[in-house]
C-alpha atoms as a PDB file:
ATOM      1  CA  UNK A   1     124.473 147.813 131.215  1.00  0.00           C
ATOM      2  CA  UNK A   2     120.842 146.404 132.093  1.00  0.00           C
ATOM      3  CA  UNK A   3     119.841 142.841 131.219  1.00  0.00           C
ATOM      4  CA  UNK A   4     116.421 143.329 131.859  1.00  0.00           C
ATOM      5  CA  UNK A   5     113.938 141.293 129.293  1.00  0.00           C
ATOM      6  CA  UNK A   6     112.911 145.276 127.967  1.00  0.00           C
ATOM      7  CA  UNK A   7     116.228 146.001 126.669  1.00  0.00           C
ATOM      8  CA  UNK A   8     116.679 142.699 124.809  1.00  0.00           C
ATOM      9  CA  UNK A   9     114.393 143.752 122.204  1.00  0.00           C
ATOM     10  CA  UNK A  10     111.090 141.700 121.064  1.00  0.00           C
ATOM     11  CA  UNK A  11     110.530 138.711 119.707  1.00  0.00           C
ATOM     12  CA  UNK A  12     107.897 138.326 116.721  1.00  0.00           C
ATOM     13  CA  UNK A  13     106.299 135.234 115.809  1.00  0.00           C
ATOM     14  CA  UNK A  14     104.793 135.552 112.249  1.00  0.00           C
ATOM     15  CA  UNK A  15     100.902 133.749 112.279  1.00  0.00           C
ATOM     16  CA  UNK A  16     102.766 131.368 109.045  1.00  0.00           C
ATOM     17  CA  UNK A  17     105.156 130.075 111.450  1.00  0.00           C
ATOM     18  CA  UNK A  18     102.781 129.568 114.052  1.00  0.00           C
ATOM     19  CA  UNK A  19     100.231 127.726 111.186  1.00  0.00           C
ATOM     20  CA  UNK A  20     103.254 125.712 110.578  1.00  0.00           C
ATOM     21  CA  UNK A  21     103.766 124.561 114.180  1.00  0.00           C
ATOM     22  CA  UNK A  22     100.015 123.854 114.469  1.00  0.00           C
ATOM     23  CA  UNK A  23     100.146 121.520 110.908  1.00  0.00           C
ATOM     24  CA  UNK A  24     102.928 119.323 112.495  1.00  0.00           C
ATOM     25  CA  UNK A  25     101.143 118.978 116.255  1.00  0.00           C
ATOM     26  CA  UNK A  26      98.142 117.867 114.340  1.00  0.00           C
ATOM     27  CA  UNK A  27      99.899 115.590 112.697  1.00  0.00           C
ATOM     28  CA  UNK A  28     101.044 113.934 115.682  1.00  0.00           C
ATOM     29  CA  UNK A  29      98.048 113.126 116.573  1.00  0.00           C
ATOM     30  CA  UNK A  30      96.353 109.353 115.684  1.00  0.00           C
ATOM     31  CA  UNK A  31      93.647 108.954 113.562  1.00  0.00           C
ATOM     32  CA  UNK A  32      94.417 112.535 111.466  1.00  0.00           C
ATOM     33  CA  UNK A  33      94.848 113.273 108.411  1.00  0.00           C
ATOM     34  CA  UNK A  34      95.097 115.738 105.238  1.00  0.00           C
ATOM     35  CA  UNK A  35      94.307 116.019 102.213  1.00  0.00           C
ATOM     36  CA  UNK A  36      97.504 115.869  99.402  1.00  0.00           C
ATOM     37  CA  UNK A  37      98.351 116.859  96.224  1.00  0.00           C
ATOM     38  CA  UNK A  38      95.701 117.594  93.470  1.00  0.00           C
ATOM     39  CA  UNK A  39      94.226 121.332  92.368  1.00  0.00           C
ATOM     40  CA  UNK A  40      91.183 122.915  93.640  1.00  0.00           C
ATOM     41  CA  UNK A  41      90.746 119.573  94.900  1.00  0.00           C
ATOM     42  CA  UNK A  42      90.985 117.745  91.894  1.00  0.00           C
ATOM     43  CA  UNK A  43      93.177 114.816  92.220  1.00  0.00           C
ATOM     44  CA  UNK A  44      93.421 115.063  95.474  1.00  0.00           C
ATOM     45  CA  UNK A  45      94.122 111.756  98.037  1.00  0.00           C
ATOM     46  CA  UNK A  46      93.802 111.131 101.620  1.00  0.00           C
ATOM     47  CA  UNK A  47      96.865 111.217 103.448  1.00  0.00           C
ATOM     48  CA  UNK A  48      98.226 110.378 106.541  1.00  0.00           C
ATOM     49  CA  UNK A  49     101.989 111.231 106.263  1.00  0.00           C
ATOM     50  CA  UNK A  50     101.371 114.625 105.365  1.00  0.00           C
ATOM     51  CA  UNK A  51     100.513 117.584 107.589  1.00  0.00           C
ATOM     52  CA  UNK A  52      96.697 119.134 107.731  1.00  0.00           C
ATOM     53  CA  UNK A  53      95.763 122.028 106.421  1.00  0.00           C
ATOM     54  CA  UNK A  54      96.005 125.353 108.997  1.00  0.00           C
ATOM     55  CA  UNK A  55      95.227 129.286 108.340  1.00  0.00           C
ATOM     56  CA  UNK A  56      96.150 131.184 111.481  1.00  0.00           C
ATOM     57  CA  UNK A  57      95.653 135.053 111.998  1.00  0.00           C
ATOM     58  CA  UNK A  58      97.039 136.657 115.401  1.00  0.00           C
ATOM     59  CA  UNK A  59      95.814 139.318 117.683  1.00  0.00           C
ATOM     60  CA  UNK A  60      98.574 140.510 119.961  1.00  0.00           C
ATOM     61  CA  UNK A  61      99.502 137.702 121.867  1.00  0.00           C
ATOM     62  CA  UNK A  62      96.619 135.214 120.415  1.00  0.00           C
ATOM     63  CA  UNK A  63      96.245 133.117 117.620  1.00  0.00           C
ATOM     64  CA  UNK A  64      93.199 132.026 115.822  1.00  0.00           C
ATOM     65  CA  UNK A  65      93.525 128.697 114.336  1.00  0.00           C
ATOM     66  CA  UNK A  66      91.337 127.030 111.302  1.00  0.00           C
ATOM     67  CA  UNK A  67      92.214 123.709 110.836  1.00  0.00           C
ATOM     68  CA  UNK A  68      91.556 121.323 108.021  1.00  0.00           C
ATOM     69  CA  UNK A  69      91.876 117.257 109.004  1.00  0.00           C
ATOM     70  CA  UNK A  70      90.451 114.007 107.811  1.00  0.00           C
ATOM     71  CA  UNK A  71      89.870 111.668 109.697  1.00  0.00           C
ATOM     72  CA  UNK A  72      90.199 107.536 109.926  1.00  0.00           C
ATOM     73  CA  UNK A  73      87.081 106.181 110.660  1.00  0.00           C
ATOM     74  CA  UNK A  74      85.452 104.249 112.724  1.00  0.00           C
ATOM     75  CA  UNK A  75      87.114 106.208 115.167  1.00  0.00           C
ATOM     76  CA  UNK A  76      84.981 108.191 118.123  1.00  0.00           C
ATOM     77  CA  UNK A  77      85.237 112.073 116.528  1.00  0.00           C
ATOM     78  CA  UNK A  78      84.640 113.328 120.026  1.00  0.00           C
ATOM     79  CA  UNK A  79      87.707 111.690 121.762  1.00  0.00           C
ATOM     80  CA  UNK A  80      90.007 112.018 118.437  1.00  0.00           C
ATOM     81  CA  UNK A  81      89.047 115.848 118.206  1.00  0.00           C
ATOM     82  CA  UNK A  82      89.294 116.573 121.812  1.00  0.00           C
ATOM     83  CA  UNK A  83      93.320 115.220 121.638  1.00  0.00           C
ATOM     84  CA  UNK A  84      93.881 117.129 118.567  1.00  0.00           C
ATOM     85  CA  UNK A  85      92.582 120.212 120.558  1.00  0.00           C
ATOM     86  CA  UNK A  86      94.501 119.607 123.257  1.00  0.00           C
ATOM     87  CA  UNK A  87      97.716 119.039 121.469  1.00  0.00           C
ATOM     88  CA  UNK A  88      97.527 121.498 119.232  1.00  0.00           C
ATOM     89  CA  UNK A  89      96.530 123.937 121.433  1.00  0.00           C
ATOM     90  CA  UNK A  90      99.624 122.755 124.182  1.00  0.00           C
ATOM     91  CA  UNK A  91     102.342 122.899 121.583  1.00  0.00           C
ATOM     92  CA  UNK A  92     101.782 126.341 120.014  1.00  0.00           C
ATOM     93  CA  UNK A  93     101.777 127.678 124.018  1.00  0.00           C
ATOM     94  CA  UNK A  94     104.581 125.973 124.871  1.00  0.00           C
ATOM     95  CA  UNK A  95     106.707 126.691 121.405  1.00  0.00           C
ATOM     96  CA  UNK A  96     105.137 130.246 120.735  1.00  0.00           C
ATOM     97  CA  UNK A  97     103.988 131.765 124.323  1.00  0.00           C
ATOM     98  CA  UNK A  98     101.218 132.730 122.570  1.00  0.00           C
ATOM     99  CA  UNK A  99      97.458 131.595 123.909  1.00  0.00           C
ATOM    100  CA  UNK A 100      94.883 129.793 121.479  1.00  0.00           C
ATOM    101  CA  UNK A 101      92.354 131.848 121.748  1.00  0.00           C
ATOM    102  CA  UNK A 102      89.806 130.063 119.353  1.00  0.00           C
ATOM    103  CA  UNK A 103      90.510 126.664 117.079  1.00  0.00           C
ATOM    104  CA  UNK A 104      88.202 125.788 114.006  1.00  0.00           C
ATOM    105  CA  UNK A 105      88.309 122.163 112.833  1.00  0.00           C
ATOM    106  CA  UNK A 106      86.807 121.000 109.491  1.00  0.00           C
ATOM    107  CA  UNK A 107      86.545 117.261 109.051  1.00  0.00           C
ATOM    108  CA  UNK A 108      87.094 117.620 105.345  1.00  0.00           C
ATOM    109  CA  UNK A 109      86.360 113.375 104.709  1.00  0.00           C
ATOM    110  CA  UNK A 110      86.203 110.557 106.921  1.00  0.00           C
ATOM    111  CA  UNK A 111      88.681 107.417 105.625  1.00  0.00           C
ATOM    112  CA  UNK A 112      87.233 104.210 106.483  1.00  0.00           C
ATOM    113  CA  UNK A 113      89.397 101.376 107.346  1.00  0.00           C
ATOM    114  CA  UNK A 114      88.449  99.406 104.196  1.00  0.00           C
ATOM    115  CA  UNK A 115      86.302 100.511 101.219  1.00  0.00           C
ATOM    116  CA  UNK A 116      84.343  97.170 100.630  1.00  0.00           C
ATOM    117  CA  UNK A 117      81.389  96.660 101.748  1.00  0.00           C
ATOM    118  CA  UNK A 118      80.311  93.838 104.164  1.00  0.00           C
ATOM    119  CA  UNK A 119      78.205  90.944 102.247  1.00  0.00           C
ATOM    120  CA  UNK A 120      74.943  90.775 103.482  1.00  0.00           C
END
């Protein structure tokens, strides 16, 4: 009786599940958020318990990623995005084996550490 990795049978990783691993590694990562609750964006919040927004489609073994994240601000985008990137992109390799071939990010709103304006 063979053992080799053929004769196992295959292993299929639906692009939802995927999606799902990408929400949660996003929101691992500081300074992102997502958008909560509400309908066709009405009564919506910011939220940063909650996971972001992600639509993933495969092709073979690749996944396209869109993501959707707020962001706290001030924060520098560039060094925030390029973890999210990164972390995203490492945890669906390691937990899928697939590659990431392409990621979109949307910064959907920007949540600034108070609301109130400084007094000039």
């Amino acid at each position: 009786m063979g053992s080799s990795v053929e004769s196992r049978g295959t292993t299929t990783v639906p692009a939802r599940v995927v999606a799902r691993i990408a929400e949660q590694a996003a929101s691992e990562v500081p300074h992102i958020g997502s958008s909560a609750g509400g309908v066709l964006g009405v009564g919506a919040r910011r939220d940063f318990d909650t996971r972001p927004s992600v639509d993933c489609d495969l092709y073979g073994r690749t996944a396209v990623l869109r993501l959707d994240v707020g962001v706290a601000f001030p924060a520098p985008l560039h060094d925030v995005l390029a973890q999210l990137r990164s972390h995203v992109e490492r945890t669906v390799s390691t937990l899928t084996g697939l590659e990431v071939g392409r990621m979109d990010v949307e910064i959907s709103w920007l949540n600034p550490e108070t609301t109130r304006r400084a007094l000039r």
